[in-house]
N, C-alpha and C. Protein backbone atom coordinates (compact mmCIF):
# COMPACT_ATOMS: atom_id res chain seq x y z
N UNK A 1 0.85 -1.18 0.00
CA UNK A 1 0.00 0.00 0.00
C UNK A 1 0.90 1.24 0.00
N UNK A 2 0.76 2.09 -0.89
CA UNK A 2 1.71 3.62 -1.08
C UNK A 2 0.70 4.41 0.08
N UNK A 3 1.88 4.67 1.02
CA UNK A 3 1.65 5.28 2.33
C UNK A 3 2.18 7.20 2.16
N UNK A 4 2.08 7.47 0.73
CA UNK A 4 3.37 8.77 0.81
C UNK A 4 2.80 9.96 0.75
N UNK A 5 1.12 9.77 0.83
CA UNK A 5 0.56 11.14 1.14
C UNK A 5 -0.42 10.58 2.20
N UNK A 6 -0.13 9.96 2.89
CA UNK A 6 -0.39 9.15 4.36
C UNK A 6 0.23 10.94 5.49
N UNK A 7 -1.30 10.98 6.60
CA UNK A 7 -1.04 12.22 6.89
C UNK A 7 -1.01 11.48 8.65
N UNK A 8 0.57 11.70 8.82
CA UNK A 8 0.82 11.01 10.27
C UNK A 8 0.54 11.80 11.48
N UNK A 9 0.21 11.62 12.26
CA UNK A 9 0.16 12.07 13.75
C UNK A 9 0.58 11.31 14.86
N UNK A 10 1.64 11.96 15.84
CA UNK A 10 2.16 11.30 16.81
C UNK A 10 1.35 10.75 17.52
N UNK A 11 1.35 9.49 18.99
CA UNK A 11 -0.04 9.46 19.92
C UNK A 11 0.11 10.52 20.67
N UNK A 12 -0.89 10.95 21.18
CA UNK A 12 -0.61 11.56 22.66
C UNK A 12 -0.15 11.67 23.67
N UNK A 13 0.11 10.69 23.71
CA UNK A 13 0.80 9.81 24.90
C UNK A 13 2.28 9.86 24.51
N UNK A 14 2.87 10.22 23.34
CA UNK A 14 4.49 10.62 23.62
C UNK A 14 4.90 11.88 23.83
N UNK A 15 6.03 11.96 24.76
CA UNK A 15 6.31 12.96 25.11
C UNK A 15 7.31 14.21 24.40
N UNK A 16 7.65 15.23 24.93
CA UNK A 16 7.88 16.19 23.72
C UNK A 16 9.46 15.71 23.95
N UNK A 17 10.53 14.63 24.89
CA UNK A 17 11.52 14.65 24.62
C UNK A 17 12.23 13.73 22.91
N UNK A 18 11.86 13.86 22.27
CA UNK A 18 11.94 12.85 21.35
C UNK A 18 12.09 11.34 21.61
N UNK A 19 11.64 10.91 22.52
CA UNK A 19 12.03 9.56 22.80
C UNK A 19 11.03 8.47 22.12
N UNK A 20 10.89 6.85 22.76
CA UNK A 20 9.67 6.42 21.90
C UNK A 20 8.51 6.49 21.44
N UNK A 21 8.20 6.92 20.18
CA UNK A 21 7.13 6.99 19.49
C UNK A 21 6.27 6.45 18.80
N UNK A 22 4.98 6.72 18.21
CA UNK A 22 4.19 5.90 18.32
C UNK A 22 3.19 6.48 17.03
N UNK A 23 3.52 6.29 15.64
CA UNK A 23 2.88 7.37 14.78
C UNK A 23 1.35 6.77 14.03
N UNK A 24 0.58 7.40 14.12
CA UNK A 24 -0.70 6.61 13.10
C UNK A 24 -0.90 7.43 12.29
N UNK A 25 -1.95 7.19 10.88
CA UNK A 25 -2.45 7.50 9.94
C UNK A 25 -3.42 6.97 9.33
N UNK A 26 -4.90 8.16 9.68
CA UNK A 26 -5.96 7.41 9.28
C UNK A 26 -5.99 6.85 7.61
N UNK A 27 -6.38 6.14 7.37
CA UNK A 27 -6.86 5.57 5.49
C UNK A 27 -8.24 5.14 5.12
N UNK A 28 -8.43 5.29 4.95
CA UNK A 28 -9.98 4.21 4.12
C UNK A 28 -10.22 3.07 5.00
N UNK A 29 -10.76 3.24 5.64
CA UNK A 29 -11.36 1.39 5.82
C UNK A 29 -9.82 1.16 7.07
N UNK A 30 -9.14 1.65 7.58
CA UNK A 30 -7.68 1.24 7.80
C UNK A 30 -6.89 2.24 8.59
N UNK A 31 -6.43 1.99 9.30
CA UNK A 31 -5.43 2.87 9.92
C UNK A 31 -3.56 2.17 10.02
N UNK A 32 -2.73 3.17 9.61
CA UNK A 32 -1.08 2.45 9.61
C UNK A 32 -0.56 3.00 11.04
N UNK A 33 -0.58 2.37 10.99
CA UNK A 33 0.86 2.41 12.68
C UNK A 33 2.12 2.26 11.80
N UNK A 34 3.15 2.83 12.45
CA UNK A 34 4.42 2.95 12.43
C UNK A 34 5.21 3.73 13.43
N UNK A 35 6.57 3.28 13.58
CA UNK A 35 7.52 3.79 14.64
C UNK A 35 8.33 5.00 14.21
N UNK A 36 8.01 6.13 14.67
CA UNK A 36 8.38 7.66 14.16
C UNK A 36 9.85 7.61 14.21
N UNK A 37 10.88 6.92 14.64
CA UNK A 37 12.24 6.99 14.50
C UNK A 37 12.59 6.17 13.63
N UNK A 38 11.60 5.13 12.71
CA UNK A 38 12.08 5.20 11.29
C UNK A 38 10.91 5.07 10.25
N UNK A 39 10.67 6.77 10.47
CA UNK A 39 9.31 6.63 9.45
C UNK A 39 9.80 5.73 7.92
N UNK A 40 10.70 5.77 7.50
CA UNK A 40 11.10 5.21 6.07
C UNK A 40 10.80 3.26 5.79
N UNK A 41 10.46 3.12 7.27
CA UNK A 41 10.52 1.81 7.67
C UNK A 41 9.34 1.03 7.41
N UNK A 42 9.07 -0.25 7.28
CA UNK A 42 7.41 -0.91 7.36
C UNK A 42 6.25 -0.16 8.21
N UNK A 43 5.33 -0.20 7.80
CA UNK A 43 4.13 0.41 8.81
C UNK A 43 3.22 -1.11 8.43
N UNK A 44 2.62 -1.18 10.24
CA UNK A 44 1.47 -2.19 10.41
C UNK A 44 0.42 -1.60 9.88
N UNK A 45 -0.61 -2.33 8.89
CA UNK A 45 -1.97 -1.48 8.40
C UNK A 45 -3.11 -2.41 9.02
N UNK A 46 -4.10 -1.97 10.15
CA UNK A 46 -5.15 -2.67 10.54
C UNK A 46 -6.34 -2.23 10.27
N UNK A 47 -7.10 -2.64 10.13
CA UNK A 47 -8.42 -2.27 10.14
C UNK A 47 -9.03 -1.08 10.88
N UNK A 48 -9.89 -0.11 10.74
CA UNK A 48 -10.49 0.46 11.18
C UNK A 48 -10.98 0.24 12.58
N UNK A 49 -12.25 -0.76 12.89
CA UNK A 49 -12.47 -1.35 14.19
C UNK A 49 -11.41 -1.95 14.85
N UNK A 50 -10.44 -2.81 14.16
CA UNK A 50 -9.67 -3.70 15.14
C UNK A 50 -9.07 -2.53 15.51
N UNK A 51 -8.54 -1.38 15.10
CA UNK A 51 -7.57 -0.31 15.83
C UNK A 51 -8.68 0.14 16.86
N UNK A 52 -10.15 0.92 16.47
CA UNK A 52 -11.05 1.20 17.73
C UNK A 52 -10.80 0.31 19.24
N UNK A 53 -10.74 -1.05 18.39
CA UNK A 53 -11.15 -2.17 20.06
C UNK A 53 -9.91 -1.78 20.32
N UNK A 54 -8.64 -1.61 20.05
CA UNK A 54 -7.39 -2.07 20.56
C UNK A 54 -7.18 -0.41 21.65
N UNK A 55 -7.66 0.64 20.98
CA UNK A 55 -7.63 1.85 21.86
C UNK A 55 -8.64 1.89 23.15
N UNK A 56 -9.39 1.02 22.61
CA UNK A 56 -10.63 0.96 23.49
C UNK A 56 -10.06 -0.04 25.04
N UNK A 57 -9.52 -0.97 24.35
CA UNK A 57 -8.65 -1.96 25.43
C UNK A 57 -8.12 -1.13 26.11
N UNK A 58 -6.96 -0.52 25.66
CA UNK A 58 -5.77 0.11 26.27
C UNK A 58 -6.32 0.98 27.13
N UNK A 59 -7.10 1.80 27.02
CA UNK A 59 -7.94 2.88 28.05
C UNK A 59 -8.21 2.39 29.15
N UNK A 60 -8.55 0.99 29.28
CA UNK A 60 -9.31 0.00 30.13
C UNK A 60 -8.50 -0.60 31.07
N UNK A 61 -7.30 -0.69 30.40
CA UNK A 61 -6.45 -1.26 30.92
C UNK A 61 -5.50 -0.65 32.12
C-alpha cells in the first residue's frame, strides 16, 4: 500500500523529549501504525475497528 501522502500524527501519549514513538495514519477502511524513528521503515496497516477495540482496550487497561 503507497503510504506517501499518508497524513501522520504522533499518539498523545508521547512525550515532547523525542524519545519512543508511536505514529498513526488514518486511510480508508484502515489505519497504519508505524515507529516515528524510522518513518522510512514498514508500517502495520489494521483495520479500522480492530484499531477502535485495541484503543478501546488500552484505556481500560
Amino acid at each position: 500500500m503507497d503510504l506517501t501522502d499518508a497524513q501522520w500524527r504522533k499518539s498523545s501519549y508521547s512525550g515532547t523529549s523525542g524519545g519512543d514513538c508511536v505514529e498513526v495514519a488514518d486511510l480508508p477502511h484502515a489505519v497504519a501504525i508505524r515507529d516515528s524513528k524510522r518513518p522510512e521503515g514498514a508500517a502495520l496497516i489494521v483495520g479500522s475497528a480492530t484499531f477502535a477495540a485495541f484503543v478501546a482496550a488500552t484505556r481500560r487497561a
